[in-house]
C-alpha atoms as a PDB file:
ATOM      1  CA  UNK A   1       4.409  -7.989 -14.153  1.00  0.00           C
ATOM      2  CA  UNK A   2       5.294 -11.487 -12.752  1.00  0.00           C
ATOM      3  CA  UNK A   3       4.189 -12.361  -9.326  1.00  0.00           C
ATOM      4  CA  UNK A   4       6.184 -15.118  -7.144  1.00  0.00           C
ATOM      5  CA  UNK A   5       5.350 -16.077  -3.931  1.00  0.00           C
ATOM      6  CA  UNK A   6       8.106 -18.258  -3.288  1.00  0.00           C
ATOM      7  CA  UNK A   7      12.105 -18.184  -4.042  1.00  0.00           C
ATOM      8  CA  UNK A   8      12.130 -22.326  -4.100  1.00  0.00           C
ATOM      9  CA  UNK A   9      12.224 -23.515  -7.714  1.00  0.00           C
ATOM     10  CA  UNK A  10      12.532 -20.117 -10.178  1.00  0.00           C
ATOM     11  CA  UNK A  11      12.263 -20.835 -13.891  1.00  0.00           C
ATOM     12  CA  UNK A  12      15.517 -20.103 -15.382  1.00  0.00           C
ATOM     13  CA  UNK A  13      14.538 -17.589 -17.714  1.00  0.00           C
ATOM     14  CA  UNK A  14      13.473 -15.423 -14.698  1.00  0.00           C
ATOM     15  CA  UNK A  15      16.552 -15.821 -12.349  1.00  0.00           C
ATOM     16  CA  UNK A  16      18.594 -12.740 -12.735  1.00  0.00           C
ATOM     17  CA  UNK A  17      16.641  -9.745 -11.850  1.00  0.00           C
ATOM     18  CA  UNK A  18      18.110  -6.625 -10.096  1.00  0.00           C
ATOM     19  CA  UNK A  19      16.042  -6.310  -7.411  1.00  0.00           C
ATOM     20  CA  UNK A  20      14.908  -4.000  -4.206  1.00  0.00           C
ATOM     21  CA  UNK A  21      14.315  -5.417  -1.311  1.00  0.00           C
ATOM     22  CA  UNK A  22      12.197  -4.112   1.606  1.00  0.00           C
ATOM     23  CA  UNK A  23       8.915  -4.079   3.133  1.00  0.00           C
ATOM     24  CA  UNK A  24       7.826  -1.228   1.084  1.00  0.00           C
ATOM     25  CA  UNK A  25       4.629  -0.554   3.081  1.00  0.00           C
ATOM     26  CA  UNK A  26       2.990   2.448   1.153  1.00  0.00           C
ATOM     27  CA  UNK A  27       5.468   2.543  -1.615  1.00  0.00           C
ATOM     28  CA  UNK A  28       6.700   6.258  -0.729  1.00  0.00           C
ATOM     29  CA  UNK A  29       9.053   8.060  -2.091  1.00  0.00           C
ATOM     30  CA  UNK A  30      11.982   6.695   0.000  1.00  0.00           C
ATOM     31  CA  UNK A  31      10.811   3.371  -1.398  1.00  0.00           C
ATOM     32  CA  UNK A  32      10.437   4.705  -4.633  1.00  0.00           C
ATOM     33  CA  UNK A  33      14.646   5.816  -4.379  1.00  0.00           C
ATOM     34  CA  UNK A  34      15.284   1.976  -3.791  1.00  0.00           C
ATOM     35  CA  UNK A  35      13.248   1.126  -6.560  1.00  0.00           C
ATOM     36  CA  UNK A  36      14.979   3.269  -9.437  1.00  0.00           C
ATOM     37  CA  UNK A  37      18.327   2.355  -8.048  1.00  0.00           C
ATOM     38  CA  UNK A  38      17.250  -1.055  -8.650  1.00  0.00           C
ATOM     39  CA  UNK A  39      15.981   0.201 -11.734  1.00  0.00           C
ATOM     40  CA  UNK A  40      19.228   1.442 -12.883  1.00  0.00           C
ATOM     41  CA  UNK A  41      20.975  -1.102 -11.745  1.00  0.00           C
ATOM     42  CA  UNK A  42      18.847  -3.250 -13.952  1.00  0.00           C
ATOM     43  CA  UNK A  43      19.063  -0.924 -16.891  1.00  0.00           C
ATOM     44  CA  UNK A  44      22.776  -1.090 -16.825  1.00  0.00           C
ATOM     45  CA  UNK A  45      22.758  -4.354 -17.114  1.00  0.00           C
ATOM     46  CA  UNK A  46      19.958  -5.580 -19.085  1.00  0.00           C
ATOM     47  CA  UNK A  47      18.463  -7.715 -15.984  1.00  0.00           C
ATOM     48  CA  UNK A  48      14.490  -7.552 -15.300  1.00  0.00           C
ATOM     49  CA  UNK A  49      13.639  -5.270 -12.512  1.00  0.00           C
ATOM     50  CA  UNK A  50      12.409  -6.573  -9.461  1.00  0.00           C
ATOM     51  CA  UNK A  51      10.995  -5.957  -5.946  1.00  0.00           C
ATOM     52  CA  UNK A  52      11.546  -8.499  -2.999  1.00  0.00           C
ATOM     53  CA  UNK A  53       9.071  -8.010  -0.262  1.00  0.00           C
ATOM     54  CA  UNK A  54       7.216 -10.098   2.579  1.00  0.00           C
ATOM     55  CA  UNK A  55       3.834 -11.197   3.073  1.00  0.00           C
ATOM     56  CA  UNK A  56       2.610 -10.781   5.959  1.00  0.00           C
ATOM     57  CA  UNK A  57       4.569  -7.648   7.053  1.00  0.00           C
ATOM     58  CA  UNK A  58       7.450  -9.198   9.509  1.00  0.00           C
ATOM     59  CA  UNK A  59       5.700  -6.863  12.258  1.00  0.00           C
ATOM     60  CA  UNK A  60       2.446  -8.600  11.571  1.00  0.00           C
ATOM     61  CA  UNK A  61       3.930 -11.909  12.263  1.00  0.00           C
ATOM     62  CA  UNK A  62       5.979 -11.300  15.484  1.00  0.00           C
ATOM     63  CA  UNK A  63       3.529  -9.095  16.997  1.00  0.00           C
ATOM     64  CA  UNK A  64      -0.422 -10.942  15.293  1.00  0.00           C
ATOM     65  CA  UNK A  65      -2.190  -9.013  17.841  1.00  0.00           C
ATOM     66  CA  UNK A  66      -0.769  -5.408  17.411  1.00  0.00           C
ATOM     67  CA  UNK A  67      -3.067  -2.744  16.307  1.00  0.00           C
ATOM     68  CA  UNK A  68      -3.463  -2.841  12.468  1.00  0.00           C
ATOM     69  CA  UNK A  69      -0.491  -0.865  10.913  1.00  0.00           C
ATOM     70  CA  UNK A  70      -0.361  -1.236   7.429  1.00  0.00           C
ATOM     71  CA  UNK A  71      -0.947   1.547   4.544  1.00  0.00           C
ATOM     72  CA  UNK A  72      -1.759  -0.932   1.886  1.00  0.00           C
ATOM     73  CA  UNK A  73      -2.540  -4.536   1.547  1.00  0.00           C
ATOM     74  CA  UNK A  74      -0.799  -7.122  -0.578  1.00  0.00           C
ATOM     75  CA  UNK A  75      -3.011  -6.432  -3.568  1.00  0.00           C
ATOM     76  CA  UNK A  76      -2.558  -2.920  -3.285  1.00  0.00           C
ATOM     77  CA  UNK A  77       1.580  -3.300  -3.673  1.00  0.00           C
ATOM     78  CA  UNK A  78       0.848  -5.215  -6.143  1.00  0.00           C
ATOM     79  CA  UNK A  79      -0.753  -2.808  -8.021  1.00  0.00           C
ATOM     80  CA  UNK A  80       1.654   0.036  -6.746  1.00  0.00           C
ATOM     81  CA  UNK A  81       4.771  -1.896  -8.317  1.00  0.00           C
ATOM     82  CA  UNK A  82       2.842  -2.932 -11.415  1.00  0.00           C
ATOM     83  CA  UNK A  83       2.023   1.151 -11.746  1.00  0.00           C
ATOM     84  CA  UNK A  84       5.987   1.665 -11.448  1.00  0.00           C
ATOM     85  CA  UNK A  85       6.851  -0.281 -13.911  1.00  0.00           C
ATOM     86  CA  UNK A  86       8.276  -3.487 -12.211  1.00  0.00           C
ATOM     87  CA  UNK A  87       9.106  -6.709 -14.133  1.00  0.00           C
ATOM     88  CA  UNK A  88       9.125  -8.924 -11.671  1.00  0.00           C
ATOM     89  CA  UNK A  89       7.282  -8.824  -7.680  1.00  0.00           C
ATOM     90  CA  UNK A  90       8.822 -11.546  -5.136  1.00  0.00           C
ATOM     91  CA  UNK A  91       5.880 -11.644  -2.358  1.00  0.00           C
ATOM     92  CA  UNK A  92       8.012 -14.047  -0.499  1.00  0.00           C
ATOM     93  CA  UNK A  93       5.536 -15.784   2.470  1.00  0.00           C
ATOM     94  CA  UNK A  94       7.314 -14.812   6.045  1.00  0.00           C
ATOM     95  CA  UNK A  95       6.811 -17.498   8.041  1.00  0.00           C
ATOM     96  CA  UNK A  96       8.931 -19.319  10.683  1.00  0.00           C
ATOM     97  CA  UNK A  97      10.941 -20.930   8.224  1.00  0.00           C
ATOM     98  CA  UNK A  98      12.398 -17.725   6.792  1.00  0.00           C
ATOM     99  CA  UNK A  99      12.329 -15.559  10.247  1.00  0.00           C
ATOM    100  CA  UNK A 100      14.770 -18.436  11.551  1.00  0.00           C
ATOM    101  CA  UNK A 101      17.689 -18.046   8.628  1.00  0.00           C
ATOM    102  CA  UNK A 102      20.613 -16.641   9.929  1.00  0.00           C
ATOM    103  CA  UNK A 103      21.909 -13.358   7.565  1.00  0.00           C
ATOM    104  CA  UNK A 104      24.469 -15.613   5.837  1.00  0.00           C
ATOM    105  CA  UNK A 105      21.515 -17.864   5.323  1.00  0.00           C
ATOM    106  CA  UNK A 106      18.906 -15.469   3.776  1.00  0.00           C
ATOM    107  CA  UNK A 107      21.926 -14.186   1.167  1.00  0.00           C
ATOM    108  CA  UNK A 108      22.944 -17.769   0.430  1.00  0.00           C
ATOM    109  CA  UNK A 109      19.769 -19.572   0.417  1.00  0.00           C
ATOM    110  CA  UNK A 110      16.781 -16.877  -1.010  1.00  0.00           C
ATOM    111  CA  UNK A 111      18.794 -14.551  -3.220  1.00  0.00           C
ATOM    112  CA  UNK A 112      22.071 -16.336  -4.566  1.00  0.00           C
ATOM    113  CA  UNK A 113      20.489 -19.611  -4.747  1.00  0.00           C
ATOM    114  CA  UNK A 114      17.001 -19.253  -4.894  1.00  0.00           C
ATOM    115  CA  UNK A 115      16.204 -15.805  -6.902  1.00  0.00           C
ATOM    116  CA  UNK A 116      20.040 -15.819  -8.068  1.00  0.00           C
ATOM    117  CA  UNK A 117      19.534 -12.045  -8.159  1.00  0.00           C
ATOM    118  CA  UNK A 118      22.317 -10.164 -10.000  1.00  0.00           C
ATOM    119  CA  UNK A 119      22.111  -7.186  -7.819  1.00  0.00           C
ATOM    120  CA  UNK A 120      19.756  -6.386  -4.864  1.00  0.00           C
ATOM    121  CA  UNK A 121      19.699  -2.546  -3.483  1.00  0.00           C
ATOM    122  CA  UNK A 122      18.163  -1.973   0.295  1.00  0.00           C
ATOM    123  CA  UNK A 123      18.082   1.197   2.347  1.00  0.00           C
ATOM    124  CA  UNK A 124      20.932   2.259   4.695  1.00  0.00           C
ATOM    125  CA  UNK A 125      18.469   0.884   7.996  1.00  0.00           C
ATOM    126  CA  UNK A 126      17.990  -2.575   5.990  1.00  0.00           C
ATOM    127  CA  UNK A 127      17.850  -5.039   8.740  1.00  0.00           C
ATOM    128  CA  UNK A 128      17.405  -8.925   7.437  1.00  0.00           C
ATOM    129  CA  UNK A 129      18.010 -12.442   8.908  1.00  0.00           C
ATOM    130  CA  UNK A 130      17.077 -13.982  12.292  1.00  0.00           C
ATOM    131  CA  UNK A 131      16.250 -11.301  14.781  1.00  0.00           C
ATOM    132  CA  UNK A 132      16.891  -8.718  12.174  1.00  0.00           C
ATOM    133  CA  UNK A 133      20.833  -9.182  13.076  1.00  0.00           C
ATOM    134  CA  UNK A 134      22.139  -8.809   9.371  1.00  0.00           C
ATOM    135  CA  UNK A 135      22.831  -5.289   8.297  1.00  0.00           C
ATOM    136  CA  UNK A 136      23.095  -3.419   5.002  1.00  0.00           C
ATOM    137  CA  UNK A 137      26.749  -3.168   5.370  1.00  0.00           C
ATOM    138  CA  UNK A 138      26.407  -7.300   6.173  1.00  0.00           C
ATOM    139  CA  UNK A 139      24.872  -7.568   2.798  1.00  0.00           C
ATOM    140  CA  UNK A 140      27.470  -6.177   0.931  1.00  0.00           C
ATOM    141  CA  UNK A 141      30.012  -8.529   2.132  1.00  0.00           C
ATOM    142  CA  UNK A 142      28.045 -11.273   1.610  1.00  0.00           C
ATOM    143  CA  UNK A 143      27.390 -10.283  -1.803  1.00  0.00           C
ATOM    144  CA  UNK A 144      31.423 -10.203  -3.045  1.00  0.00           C
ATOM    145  CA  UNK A 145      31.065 -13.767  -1.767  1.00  0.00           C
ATOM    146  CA  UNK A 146      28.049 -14.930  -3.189  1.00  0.00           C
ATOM    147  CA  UNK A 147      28.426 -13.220  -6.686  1.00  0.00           C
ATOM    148  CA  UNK A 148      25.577 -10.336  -6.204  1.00  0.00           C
ATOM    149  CA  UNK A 149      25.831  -6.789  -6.479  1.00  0.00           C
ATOM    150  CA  UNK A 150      24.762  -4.693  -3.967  1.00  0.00           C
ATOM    151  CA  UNK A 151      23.569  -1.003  -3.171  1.00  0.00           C
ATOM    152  CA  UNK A 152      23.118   1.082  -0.226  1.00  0.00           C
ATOM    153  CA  UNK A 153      20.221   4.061  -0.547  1.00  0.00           C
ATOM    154  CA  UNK A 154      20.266   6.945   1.694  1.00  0.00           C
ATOM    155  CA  UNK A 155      17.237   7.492   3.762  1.00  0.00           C
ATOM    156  CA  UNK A 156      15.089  10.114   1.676  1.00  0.00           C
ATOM    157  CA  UNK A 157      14.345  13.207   2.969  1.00  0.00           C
ATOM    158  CA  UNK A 158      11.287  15.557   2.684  1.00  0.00           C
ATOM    159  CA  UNK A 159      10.145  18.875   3.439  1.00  0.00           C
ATOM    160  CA  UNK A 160       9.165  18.059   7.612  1.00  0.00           C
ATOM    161  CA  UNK A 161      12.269  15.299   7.576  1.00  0.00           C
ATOM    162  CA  UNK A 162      12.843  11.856   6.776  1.00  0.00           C
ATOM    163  CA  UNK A 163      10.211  10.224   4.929  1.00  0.00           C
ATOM    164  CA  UNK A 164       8.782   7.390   6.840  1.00  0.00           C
ATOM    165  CA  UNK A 165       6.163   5.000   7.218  1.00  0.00           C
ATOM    166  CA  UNK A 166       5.435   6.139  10.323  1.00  0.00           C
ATOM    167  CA  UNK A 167       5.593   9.988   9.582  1.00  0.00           C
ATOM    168  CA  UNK A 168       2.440   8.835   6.364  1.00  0.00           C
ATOM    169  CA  UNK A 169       0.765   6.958   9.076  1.00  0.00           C
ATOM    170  CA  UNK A 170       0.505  10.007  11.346  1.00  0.00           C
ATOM    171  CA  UNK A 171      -0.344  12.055   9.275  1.00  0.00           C
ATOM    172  CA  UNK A 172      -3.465   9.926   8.099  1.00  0.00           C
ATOM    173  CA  UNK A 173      -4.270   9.645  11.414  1.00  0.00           C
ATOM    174  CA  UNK A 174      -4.344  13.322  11.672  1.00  0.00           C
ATOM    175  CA  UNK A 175      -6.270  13.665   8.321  1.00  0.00           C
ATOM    176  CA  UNK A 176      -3.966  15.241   6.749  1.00  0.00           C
ATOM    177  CA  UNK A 177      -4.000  13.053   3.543  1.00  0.00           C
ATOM    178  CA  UNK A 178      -2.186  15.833   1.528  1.00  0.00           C
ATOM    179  CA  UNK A 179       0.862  15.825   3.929  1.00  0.00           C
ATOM    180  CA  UNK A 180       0.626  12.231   3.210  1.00  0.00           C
ATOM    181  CA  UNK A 181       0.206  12.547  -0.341  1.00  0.00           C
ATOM    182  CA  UNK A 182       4.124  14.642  -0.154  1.00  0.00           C
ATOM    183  CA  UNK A 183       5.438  11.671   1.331  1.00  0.00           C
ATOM    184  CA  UNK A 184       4.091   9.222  -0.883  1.00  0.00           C
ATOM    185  CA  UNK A 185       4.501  10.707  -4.192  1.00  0.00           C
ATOM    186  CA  UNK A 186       0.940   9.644  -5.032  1.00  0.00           C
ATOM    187  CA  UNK A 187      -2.451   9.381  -2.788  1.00  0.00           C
ATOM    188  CA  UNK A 188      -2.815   7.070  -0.098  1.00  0.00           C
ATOM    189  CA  UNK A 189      -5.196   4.550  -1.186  1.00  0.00           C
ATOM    190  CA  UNK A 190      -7.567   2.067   0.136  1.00  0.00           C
ATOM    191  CA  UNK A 191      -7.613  -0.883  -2.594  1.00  0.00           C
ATOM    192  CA  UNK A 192     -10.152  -3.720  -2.445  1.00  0.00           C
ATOM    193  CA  UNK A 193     -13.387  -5.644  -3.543  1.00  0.00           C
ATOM    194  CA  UNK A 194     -16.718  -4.215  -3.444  1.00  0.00           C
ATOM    195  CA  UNK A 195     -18.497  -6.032  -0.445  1.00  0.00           C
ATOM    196  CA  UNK A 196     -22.619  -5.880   0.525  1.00  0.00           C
ATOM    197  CA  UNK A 197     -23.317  -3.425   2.913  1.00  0.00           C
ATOM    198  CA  UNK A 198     -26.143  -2.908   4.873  1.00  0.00           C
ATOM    199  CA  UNK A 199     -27.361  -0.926   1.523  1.00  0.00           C
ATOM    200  CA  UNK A 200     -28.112   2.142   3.809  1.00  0.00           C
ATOM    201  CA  UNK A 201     -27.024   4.473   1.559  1.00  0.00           C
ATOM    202  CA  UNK A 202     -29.127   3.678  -1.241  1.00  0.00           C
ATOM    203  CA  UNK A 203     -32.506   4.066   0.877  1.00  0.00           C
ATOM    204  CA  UNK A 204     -30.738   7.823   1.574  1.00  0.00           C
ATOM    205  CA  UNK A 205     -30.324   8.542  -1.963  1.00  0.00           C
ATOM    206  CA  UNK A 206     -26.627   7.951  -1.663  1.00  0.00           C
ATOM    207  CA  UNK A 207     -25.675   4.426  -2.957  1.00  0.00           C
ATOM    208  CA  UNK A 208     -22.407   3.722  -1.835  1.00  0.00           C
ATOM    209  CA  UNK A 209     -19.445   0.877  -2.417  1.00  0.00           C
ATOM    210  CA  UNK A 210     -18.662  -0.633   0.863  1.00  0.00           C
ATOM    211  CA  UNK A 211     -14.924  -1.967   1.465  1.00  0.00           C
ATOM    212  CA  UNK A 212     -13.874  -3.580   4.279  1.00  0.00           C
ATOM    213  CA  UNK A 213     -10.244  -1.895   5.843  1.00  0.00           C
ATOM    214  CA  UNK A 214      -9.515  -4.766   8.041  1.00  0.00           C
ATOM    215  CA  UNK A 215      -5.624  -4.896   9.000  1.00  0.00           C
ATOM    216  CA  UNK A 216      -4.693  -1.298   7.745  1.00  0.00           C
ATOM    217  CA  UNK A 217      -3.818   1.892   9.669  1.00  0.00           C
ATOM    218  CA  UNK A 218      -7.605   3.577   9.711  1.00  0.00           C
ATOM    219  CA  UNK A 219      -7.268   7.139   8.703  1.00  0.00           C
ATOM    220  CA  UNK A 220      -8.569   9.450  10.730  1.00  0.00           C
ATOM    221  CA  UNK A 221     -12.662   8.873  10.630  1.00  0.00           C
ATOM    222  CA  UNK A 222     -14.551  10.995   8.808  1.00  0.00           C
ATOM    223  CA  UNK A 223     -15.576  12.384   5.315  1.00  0.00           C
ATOM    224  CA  UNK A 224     -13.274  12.128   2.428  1.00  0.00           C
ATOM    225  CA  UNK A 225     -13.224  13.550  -1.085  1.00  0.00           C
ATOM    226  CA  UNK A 226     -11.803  11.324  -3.329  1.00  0.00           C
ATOM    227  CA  UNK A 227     -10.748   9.937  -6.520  1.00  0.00           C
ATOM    228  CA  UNK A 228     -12.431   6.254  -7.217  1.00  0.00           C
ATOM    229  CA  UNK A 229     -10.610   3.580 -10.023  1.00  0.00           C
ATOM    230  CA  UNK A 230     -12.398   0.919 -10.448  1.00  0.00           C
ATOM    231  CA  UNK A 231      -9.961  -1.520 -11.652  1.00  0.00           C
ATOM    232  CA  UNK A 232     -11.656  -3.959 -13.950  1.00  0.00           C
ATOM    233  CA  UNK A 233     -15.071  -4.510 -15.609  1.00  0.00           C
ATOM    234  CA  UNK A 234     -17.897  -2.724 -17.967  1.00  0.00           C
ATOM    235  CA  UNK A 235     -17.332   0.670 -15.635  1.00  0.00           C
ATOM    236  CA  UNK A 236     -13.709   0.292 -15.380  1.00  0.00           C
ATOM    237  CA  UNK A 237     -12.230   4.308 -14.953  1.00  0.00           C
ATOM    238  CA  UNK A 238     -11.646   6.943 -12.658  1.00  0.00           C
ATOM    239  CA  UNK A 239     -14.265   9.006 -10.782  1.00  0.00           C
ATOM    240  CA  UNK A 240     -14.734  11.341  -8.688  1.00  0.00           C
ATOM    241  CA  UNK A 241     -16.323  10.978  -5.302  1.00  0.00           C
ATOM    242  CA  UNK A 242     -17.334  11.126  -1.445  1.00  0.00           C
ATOM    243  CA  UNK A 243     -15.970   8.228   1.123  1.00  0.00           C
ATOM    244  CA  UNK A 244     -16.998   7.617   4.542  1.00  0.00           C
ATOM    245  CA  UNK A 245     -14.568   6.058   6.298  1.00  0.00           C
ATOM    246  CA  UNK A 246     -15.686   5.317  10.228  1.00  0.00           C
ATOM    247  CA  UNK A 247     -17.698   2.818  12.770  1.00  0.00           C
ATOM    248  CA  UNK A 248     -21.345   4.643  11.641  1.00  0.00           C
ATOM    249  CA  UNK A 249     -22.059   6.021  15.335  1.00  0.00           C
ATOM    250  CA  UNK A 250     -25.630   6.980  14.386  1.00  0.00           C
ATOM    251  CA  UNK A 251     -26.378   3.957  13.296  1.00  0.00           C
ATOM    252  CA  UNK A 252     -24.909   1.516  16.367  1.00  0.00           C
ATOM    253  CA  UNK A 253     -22.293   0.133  14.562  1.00  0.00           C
ATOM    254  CA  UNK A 254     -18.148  -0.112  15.484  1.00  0.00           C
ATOM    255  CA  UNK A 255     -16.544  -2.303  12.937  1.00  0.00           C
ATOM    256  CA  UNK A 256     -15.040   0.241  10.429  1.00  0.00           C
ATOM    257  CA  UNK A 257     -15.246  -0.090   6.914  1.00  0.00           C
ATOM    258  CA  UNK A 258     -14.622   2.526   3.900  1.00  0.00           C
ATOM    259  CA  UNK A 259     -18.265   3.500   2.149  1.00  0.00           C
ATOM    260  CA  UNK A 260     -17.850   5.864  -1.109  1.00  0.00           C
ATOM    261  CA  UNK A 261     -20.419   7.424  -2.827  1.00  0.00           C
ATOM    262  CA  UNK A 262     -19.272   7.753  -6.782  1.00  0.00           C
ATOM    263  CA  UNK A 263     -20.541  10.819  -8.291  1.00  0.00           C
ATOM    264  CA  UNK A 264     -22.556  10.629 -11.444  1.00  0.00           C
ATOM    265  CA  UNK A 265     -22.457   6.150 -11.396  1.00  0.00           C
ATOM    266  CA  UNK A 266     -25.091   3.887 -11.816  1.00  0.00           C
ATOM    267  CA  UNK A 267     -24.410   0.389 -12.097  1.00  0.00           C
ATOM    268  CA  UNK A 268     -23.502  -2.737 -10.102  1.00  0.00           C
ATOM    269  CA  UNK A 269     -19.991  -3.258  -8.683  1.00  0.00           C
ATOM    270  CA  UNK A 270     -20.157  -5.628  -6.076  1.00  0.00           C
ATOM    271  CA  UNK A 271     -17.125  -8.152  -6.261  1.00  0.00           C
ATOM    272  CA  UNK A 272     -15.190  -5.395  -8.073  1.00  0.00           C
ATOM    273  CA  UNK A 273     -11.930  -4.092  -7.306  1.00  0.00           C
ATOM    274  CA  UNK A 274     -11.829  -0.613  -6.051  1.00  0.00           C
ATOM    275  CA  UNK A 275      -8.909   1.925  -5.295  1.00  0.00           C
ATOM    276  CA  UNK A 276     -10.129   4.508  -3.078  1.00  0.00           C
ATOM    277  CA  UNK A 277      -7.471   8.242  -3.027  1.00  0.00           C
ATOM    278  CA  UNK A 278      -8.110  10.075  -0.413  1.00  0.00           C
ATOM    279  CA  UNK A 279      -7.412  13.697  -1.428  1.00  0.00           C
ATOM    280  CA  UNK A 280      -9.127  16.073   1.077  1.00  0.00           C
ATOM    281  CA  UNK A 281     -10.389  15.543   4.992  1.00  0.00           C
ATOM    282  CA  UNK A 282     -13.400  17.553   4.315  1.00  0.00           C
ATOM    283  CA  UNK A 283     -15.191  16.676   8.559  1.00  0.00           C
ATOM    284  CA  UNK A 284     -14.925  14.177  11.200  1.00  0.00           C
ATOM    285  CA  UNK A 285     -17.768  11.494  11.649  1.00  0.00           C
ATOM    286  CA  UNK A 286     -20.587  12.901  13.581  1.00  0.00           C
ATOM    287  CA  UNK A 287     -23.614  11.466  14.820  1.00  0.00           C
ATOM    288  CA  UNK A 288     -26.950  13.325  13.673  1.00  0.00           C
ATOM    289  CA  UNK A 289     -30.170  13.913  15.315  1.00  0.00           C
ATOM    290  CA  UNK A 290     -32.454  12.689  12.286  1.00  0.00           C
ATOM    291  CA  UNK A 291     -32.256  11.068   9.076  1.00  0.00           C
ATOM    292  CA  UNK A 292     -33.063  14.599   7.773  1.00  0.00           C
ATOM    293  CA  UNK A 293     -30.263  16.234   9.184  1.00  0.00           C
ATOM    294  CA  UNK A 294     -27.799  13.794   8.045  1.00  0.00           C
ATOM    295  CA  UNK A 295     -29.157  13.821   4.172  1.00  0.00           C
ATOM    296  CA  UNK A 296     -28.689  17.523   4.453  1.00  0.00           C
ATOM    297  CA  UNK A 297     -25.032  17.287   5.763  1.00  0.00           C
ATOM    298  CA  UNK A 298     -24.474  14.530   2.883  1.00  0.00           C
ATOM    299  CA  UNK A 299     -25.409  16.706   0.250  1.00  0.00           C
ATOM    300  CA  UNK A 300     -23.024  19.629   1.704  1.00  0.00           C
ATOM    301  CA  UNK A 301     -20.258  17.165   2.006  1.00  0.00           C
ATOM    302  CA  UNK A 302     -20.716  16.350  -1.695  1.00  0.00           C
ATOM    303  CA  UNK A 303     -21.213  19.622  -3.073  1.00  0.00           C
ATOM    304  CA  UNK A 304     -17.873  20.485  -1.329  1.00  0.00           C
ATOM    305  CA  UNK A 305     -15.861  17.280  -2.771  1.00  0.00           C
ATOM    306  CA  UNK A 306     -17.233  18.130  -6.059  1.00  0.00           C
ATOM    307  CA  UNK A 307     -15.409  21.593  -5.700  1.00  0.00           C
ATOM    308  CA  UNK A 308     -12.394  20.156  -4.572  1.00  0.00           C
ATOM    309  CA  UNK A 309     -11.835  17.523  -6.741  1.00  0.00           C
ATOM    310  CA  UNK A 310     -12.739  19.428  -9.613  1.00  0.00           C
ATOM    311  CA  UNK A 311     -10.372  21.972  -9.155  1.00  0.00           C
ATOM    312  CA  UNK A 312      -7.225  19.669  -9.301  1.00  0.00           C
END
């Protein structure tokens, strides 16, 4: 899959893609409906098929002091579109340059003249241009102007309503990862490096892979079982595991972080990429009496992930 980070200055041979465009924060299956509309679209007519999305999130840039919001990070769509199948990812940088193009402007300048995208498909609540006043409808007639297809998705809807960003992100924060997990069409997951720790775990007997969440929507705190990939490297595969995600009360610290304990690993993966699935809320983050009394919980939260994760 080819990544762009910019519309200024395409190579020829990869103008021409039909293309979704969206935030896409999660990927879920409304997203997903976008996508293989795009996908057909592309199909049809033997165009690449690609994704334009924003980096940061528009909300991250208006509002920079908001409480973190975001299911996944820019590597982690990444690796969401690669996993679907796209040709071609358009990570286009939102800055004040692009949040000040009038509708007209966005469809002339970034996709007839800068992607020169042969057909672009948005949802039916696609808002675009300078204070979001171009709409879906907008883009259509633009489109017959400028010489670009376009499609309008219905909203997608599940089995508790529409499927939403904000319904996944409730439902995390509720630990309900499974109810997520409907929404989604695949687990939430918490992609990123392996960073040093205070190597806590290891003195417990629990060696664990810390990852830093800053800038996503924190799940509810607590003990997770999980499903590990490590993404690259000599113990590149899937495992099975335990993940702490929290502030560590008993241990005086508040800036949250993701620690997972891989089941039957030894090795070193600092500095390697990680994608963490949460698949059951198994309790909520406690603070323990003793040392003792927390190894004992530790082994009971493992012995019930095992279970769990070895039943699916």
């Amino acid at each position: 899959m080819d990544v762009f980070t910019t519309w200024h200055n395409l190579p020829a041979d990869k103008r021409g893609a039909a293309a979704a465009i969206g935030n896409f924060d999660g990927v879920h299956l409304g997203h997903q409906a976008v996508i293989d509309l795009a996908r057909g679209a592309a199909n049809a007519s033997g165009a690449p098929l690609g994704v334009m999305t924003f980096e940061p999130h528009p909300r991250e840039f208006f509002a920079p002091d908001a409480p973190p919001f975001r299911l996944m990070n820019a590597q982690a769509k990444v690796n969401r579109m690669a996993k679907l199948g796209v040709d071609q990812l358009f990570q286009l940088p939102f800055d004040a340059d692009l949040a000040a193009l009038e509708p007209r402007a966005f469809a002339q300048q970034v996709i007839a003249d800068g992607l020169g995208l042969d057909h672009v498909v948005v949802g039916a609540d696609f808002r675009f241009g300078k204070a979001r006043a171009g709409h879906a409808s907008d883009l259509q007639v633009f489109g017959k102007e400028m010489g670009f297809g376009v499609t309008i998705a219905t909203l997608v809807q599940g089995d508790q309503g529409e499927v939403s960003s904000t319904a996944i992100r409730e439902a995390l924060g509720d630990g309900r990862p499974r109810d997520a997990q409907q929404m989604l069409g695949h687990w939430h997951r918490i992609d990123g490096p392996v960073i040093h720790g205070e190597k806590r775990g290891r003195e417990l007997g629990f060696p664990t892979a810390n990852m830093a969440i800053d800038g996503l929507h924190p799940p509810k705190f607590g003990v997770y079982a999980v499903f590990v990939d490590v993404l690259s490297g000599p113990h590149a595969g899937t495992y099975h595991g335990a993940a702490s995600i929290g502030v560590r009360p008993m241990f005086g610290e508040n800036r949250a972080n993701c620690e997972t304990f891989l089941f039957n690993f030894k090795g070193d993966l600092y500095g390697t990429p990680l994608s963490i699935a949460l698949v059951d809320f198994l309790r909520p983050e406690l603070s323990f009496e003793n040392l003792e009394t927390l190894i004992t919980q530790m082994d009971a939260d493992c012995k019930k992930a095992r279970e769990i994760l070895s039943a699916l």
